[in-house]
C-alpha atoms as a PDB file:
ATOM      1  CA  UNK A   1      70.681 -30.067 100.890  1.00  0.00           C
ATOM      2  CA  UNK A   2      68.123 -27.423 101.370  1.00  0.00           C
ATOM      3  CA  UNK A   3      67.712 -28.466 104.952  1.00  0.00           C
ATOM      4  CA  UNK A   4      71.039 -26.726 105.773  1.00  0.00           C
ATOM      5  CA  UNK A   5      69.670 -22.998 104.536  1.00  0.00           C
ATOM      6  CA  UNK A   6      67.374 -23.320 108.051  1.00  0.00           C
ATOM      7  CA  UNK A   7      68.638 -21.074 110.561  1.00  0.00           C
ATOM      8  CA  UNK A   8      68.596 -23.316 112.786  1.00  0.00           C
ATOM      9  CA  UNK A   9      71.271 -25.127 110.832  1.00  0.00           C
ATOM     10  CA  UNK A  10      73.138 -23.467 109.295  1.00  0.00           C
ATOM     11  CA  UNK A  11      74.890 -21.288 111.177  1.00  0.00           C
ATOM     12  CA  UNK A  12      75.668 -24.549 113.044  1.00  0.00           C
ATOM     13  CA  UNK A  13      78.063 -25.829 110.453  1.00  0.00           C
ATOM     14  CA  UNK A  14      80.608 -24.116 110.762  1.00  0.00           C
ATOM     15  CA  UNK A  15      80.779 -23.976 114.713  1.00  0.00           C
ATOM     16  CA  UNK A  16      81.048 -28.045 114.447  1.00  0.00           C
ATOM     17  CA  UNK A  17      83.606 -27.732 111.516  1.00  0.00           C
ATOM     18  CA  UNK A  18      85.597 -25.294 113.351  1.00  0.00           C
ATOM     19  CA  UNK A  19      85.207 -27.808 116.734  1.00  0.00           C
ATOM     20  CA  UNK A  20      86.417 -30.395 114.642  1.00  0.00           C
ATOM     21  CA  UNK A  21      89.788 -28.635 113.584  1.00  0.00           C
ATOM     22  CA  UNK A  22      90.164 -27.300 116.948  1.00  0.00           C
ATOM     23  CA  UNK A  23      90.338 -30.817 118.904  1.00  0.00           C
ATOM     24  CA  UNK A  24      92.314 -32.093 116.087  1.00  0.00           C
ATOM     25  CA  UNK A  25      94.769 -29.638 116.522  1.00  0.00           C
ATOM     26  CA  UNK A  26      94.700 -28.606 112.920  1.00  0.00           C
ATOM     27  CA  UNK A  27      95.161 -31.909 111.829  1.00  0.00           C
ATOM     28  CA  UNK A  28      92.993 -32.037 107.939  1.00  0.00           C
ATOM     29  CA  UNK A  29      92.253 -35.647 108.413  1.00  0.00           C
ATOM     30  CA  UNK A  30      91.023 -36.150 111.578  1.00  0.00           C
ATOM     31  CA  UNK A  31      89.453 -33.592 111.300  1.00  0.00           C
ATOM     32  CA  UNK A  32      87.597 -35.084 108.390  1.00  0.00           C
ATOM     33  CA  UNK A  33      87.385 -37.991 110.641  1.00  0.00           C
ATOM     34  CA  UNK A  34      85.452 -36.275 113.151  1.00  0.00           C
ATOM     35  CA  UNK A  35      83.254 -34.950 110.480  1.00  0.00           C
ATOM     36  CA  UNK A  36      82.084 -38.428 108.824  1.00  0.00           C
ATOM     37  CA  UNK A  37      81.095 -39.777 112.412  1.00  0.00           C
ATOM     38  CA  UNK A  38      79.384 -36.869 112.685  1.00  0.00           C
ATOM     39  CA  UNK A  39      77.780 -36.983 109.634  1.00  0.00           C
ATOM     40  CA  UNK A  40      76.914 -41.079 109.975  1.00  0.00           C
ATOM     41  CA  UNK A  41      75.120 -39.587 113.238  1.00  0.00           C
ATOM     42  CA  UNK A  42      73.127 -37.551 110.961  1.00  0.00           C
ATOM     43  CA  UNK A  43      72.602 -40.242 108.785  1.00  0.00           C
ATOM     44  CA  UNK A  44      71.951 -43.114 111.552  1.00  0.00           C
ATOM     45  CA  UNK A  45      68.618 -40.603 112.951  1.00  0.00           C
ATOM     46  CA  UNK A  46      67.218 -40.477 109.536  1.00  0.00           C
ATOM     47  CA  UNK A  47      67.265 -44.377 108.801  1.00  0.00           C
ATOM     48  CA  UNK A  48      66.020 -44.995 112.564  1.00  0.00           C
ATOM     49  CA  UNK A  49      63.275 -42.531 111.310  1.00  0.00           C
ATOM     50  CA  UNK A  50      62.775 -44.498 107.969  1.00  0.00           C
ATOM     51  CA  UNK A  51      62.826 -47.728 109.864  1.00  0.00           C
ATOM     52  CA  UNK A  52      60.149 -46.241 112.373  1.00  0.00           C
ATOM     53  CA  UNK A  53      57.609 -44.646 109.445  1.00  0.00           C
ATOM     54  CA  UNK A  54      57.628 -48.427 107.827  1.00  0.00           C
ATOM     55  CA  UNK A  55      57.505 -50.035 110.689  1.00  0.00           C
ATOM     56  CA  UNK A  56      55.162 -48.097 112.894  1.00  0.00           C
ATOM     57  CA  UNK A  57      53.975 -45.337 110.288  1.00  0.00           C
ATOM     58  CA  UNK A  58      55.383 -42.726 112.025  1.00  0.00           C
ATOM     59  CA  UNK A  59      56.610 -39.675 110.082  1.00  0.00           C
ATOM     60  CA  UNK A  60      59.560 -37.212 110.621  1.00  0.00           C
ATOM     61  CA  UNK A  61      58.549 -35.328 113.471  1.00  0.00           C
ATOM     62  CA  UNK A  62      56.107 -37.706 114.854  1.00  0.00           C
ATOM     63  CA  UNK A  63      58.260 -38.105 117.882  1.00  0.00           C
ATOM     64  CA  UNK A  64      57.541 -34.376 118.492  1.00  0.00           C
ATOM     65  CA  UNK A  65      53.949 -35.206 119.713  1.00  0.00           C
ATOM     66  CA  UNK A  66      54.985 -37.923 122.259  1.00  0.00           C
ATOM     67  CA  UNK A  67      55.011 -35.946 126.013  1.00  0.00           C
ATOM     68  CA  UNK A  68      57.468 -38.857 127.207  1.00  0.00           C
ATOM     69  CA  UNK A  69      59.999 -37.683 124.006  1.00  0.00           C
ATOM     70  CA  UNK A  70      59.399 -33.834 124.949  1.00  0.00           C
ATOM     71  CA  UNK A  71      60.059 -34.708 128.466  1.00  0.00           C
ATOM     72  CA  UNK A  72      63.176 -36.404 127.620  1.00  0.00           C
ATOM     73  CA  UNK A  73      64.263 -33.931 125.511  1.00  0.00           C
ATOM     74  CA  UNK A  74      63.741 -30.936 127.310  1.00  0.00           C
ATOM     75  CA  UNK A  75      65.540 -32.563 130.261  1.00  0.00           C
ATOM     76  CA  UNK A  76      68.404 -33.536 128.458  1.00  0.00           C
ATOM     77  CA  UNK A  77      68.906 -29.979 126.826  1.00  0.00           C
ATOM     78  CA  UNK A  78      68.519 -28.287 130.694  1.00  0.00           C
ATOM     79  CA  UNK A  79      71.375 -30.809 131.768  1.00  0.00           C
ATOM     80  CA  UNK A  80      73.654 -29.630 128.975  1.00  0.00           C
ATOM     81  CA  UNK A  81      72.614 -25.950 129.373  1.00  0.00           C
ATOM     82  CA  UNK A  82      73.377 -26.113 133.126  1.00  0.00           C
ATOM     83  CA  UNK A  83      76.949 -27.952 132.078  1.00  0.00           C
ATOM     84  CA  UNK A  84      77.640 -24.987 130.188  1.00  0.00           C
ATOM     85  CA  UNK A  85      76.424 -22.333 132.228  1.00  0.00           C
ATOM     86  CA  UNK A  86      78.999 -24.453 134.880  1.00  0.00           C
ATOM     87  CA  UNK A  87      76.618 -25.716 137.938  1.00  0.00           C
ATOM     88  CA  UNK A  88      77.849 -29.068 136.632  1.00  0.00           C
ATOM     89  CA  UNK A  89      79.901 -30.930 134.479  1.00  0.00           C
ATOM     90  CA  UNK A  90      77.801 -33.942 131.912  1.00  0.00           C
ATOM     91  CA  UNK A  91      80.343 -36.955 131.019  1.00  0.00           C
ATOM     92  CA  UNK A  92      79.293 -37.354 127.253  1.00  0.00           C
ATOM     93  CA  UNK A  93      80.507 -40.551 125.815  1.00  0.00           C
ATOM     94  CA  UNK A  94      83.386 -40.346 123.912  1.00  0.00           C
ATOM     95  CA  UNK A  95      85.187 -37.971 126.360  1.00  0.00           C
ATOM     96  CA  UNK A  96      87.567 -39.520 128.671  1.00  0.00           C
ATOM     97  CA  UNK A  97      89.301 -37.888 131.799  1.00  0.00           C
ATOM     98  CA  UNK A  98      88.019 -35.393 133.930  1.00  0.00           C
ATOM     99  CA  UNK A  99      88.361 -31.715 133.999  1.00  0.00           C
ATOM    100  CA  UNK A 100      86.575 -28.673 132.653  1.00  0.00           C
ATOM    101  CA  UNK A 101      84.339 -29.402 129.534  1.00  0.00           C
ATOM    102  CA  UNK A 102      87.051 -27.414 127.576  1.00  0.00           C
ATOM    103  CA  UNK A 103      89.781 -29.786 128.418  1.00  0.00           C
ATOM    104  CA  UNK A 104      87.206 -32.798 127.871  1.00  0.00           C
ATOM    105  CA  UNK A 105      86.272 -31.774 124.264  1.00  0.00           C
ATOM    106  CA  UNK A 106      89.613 -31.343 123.199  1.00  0.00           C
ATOM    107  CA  UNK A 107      90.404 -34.912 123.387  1.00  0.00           C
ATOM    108  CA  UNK A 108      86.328 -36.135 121.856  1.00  0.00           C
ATOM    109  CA  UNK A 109      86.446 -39.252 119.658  1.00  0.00           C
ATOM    110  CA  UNK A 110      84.604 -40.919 116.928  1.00  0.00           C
ATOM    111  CA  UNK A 111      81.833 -42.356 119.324  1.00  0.00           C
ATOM    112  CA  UNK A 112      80.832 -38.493 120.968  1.00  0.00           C
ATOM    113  CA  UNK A 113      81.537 -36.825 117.059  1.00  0.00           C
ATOM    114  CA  UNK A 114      78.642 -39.178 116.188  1.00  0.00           C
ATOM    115  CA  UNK A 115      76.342 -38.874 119.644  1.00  0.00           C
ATOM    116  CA  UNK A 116      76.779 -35.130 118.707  1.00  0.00           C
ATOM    117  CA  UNK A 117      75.323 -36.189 115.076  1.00  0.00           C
ATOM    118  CA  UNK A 118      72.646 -37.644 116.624  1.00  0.00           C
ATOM    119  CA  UNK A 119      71.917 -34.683 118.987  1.00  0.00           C
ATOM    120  CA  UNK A 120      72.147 -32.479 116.176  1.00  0.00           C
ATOM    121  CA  UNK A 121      69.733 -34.363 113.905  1.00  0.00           C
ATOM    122  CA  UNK A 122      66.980 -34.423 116.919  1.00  0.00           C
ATOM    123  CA  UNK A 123      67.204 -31.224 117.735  1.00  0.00           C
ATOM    124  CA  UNK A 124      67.079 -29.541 114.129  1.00  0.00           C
ATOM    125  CA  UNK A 125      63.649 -31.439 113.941  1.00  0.00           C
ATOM    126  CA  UNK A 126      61.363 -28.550 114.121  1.00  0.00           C
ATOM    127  CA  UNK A 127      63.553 -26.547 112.016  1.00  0.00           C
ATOM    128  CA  UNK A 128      63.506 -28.977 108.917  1.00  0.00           C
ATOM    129  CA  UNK A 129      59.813 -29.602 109.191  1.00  0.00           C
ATOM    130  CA  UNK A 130      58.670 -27.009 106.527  1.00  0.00           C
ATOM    131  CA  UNK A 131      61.107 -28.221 103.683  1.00  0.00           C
ATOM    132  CA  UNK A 132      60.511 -31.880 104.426  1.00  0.00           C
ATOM    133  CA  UNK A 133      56.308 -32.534 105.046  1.00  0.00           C
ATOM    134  CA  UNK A 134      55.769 -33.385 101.608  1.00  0.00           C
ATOM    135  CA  UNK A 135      58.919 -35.311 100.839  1.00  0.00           C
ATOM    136  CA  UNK A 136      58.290 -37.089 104.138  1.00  0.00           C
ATOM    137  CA  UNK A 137      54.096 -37.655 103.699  1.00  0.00           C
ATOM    138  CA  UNK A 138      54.555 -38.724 100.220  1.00  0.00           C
ATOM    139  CA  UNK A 139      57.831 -41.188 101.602  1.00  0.00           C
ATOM    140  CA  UNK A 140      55.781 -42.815 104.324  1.00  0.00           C
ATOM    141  CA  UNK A 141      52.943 -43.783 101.412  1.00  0.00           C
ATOM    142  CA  UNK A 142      55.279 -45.217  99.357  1.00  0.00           C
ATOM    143  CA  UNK A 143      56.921 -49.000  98.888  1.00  0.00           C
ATOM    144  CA  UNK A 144      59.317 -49.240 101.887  1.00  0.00           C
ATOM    145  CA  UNK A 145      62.125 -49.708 100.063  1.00  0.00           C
ATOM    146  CA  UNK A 146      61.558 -46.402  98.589  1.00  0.00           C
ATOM    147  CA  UNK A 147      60.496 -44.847 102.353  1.00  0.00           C
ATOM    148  CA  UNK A 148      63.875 -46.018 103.447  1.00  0.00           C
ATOM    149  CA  UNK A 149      65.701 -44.218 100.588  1.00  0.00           C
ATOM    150  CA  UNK A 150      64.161 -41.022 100.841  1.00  0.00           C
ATOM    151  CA  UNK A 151      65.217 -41.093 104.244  1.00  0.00           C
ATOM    152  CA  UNK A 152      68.491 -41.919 103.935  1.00  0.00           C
ATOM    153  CA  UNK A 153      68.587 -39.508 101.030  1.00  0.00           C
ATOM    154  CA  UNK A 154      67.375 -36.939 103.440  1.00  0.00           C
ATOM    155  CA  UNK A 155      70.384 -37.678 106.021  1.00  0.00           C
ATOM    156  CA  UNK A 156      73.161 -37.599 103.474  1.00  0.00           C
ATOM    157  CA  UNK A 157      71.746 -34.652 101.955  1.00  0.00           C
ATOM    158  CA  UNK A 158      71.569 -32.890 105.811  1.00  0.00           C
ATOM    159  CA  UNK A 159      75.406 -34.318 106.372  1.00  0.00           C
ATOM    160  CA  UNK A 160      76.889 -33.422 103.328  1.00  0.00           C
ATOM    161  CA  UNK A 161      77.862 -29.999 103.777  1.00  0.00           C
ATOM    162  CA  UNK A 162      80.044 -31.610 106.743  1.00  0.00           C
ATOM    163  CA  UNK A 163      81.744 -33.979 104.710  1.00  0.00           C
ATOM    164  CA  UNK A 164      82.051 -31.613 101.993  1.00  0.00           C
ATOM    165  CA  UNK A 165      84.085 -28.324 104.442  1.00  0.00           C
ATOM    166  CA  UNK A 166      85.792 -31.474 106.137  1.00  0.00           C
ATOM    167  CA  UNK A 167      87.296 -32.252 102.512  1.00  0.00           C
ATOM    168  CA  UNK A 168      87.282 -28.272 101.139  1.00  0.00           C
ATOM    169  CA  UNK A 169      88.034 -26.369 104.752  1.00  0.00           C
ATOM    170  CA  UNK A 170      88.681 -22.975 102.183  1.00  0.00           C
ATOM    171  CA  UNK A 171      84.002 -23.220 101.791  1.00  0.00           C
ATOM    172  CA  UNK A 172      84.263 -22.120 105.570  1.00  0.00           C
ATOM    173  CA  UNK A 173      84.131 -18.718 104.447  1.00  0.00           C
ATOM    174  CA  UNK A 174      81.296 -19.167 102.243  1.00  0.00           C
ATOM    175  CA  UNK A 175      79.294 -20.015 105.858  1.00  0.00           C
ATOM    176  CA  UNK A 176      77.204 -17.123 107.789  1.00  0.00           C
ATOM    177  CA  UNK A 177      79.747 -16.101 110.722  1.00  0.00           C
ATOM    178  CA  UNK A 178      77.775 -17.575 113.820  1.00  0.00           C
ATOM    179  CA  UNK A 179      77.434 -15.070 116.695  1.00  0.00           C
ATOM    180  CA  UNK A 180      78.274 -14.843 120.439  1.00  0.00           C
END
């Protein structure tokens, strides 16, 4: 849970809650809908990562050091930075149609609530990396049934304040008020 109190983070929760209610047009449930693939996103990044560190020893962040991953990255965040500043529009899965990005998120599904889960969790990397170096170095040394939990500990843990304002919308106002 303490990975949310980044700042980094969590300002970002309630922008994606709020995203949620607004495509669902105010619908509680799908909005909460929305919210669980977006949390199983979270989720999904942090098993891949526990799979990786028993697999291949590689720890949270590891990815981080790879030029190819950095390349990728940064290219893919230029794309979407260029979408929004309106030079061109990115299909993201899940959004059907054409039209401006607007009209396009309005009608996101399950599949781009949890690619935008995913995104999330990648990008929040750096952010996390001071709460989680010893839970993760002393995870990685451990049995890997035990490295998998503490992984997926650390993804429901990231995704449950989504789950939790998707079931309680009233703790929005409990959030830092994002800015422009």
């Amino acid at each position: 849970l303490i990975l949310n109190l980044m700042p980094c983070v969590l300002p970002g929760i309630g922008l994606k809650v709020m995203s949620f209610v607004e495509q669902t047009g105010k619908s509680r449930t799908h909005a909460l809908v929305l919210n669980l693939w977006f949390a199983a996103g979270i989720v999904s990044v942090f098993v891949l990562l526990g799979v990786l560190a028993v697999v291949f020893k590689l720890s949270w962040g590891a990815q981080f050091g790879s030029t190819t991953f950095n390349v990728i990255v940064a290219a893919v965040v230029f794309a979407m930075a260029l979408s929004l500043l309106g030079v061109w529009e990115v299909p993201i899965p899940g959004f059907f149609g054409s039209g401006s990005v607007h009209s396009a998120a309005a009608k996101e599904g399950p599949l781009g609530a949890y690619l935008k889960g995913v995104v999330t969790t990648v990008l929040a990397t750096p952010c996390t990396a001071p709460f989680m170096a010893s839970a993760v170095a002393w995870a990685v040394a451990q049995t890997a049934t035990t490295t998998l939990t503490v992984f997926g500990m650390l993804g429901i843990g990231m995704a449950s304040p989504y789950v939790l304002v998707g079931v309680f919308p009233e703790l929005l106002r409990f959030l830092p008020k994002p800015g422009a």
